[in-house]
Protein backbone atom coordinates (compact mmCIF):
# COMPACT_ATOMS: atom_id res chain seq x y z
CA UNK A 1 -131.06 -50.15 100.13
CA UNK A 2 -127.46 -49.77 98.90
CA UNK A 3 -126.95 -46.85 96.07
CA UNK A 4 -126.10 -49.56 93.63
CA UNK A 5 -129.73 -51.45 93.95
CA UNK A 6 -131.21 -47.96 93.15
CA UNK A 7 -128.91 -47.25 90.15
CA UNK A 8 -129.87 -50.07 88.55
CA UNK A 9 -133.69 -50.11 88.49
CA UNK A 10 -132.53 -46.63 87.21
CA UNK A 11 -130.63 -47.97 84.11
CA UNK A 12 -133.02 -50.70 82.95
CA UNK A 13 -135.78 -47.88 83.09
CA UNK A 14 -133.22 -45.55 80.79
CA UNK A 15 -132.13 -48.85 78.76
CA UNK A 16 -136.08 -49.36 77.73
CA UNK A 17 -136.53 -46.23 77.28
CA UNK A 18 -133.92 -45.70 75.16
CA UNK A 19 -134.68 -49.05 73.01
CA UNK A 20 -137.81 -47.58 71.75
CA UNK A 21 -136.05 -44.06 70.71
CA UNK A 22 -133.20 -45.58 68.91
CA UNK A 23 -134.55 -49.46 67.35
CA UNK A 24 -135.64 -48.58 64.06
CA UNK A 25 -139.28 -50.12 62.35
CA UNK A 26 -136.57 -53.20 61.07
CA UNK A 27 -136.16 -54.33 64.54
CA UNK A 28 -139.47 -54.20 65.64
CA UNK A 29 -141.72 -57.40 66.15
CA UNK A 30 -145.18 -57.32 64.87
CA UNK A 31 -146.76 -59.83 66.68
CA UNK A 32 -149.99 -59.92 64.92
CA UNK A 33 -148.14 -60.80 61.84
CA UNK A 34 -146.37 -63.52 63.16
CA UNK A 35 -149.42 -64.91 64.92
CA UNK A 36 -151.20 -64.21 61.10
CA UNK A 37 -149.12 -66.60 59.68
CA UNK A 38 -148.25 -69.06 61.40
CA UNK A 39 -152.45 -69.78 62.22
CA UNK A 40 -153.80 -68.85 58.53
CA UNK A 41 -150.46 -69.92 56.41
CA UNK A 42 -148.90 -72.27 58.04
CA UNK A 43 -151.98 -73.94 59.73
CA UNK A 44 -150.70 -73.92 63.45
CA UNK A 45 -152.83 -73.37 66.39
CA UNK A 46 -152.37 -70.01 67.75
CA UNK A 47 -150.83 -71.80 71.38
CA UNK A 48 -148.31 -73.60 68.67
CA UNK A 49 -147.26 -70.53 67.05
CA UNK A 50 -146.83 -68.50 70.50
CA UNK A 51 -144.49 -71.66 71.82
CA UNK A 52 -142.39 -71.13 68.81
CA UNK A 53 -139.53 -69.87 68.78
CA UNK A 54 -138.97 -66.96 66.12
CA UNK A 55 -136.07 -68.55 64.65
CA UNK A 56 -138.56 -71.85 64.24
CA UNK A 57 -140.93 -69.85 62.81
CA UNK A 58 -138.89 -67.69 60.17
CA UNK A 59 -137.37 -71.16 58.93
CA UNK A 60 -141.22 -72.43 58.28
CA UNK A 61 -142.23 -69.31 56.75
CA UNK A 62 -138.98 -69.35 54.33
CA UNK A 63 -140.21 -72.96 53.52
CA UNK A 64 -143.83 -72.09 53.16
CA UNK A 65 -142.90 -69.09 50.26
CA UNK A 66 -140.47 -71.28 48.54
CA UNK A 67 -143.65 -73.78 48.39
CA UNK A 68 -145.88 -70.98 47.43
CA UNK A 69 -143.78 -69.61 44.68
CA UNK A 70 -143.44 -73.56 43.45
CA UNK A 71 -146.67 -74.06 43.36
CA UNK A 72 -148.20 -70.40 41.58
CA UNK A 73 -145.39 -70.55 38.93
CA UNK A 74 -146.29 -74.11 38.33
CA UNK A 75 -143.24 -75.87 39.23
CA UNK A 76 -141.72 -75.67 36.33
CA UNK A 77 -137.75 -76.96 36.16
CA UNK A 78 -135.37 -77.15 32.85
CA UNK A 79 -135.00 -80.29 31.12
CA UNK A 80 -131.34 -81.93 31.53
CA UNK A 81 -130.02 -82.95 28.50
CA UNK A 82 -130.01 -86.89 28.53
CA UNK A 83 -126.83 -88.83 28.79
CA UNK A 84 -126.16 -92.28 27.54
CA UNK A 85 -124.68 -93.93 30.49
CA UNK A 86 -123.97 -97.35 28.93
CA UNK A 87 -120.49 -95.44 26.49
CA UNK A 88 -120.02 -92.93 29.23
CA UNK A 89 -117.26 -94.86 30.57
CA UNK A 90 -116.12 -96.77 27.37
CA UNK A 91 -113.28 -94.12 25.50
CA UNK A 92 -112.86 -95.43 21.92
């Protein structure tokens, strides 16, 4: 087996190893989570939500606590001022 073969298996050992050691608790996955949600919240099956892909599943979840927030505050939304559109355009 040539010495660079060896190396390598050598450096993605290190590299993995190293991963854990230096990724902080932001760039870890919790997989439970995401399988939490997307089976209780979001209704999916739990083969749906482990075919997903995380970027497919962060947009949904986004979605689903925009529709959350909408729906606990009540969905309430400022009235616009009405505008007569009939002497909108006429200048006297």
């Amino acid at each position: 087996m040539p010495a660079e073969d060896r190396n390598a298996g050598n450096k993605n050992i290190n590299l993995s190893q190293n991963n854990g050691s230096e990724m902080g608790q932001a760039a870890r996955l919790d997989f439970s989570w995401i399988l939490f949600v997307g089976t209780k919240m979001l209704g999916f099956s739990q083969k749906e939500v482990g075919r997903m892909t995380l970027k497919k599943w962060n947009l949904l979840f986004k979605h689903f606590k925009k529709y959350h927030n909408f729906k606990t505050k009540g969905g309430l939304f400022k009235e616009e001022a009405e505008v007569n559109q009939c002497d909108e355009w006429i200048k006297e």
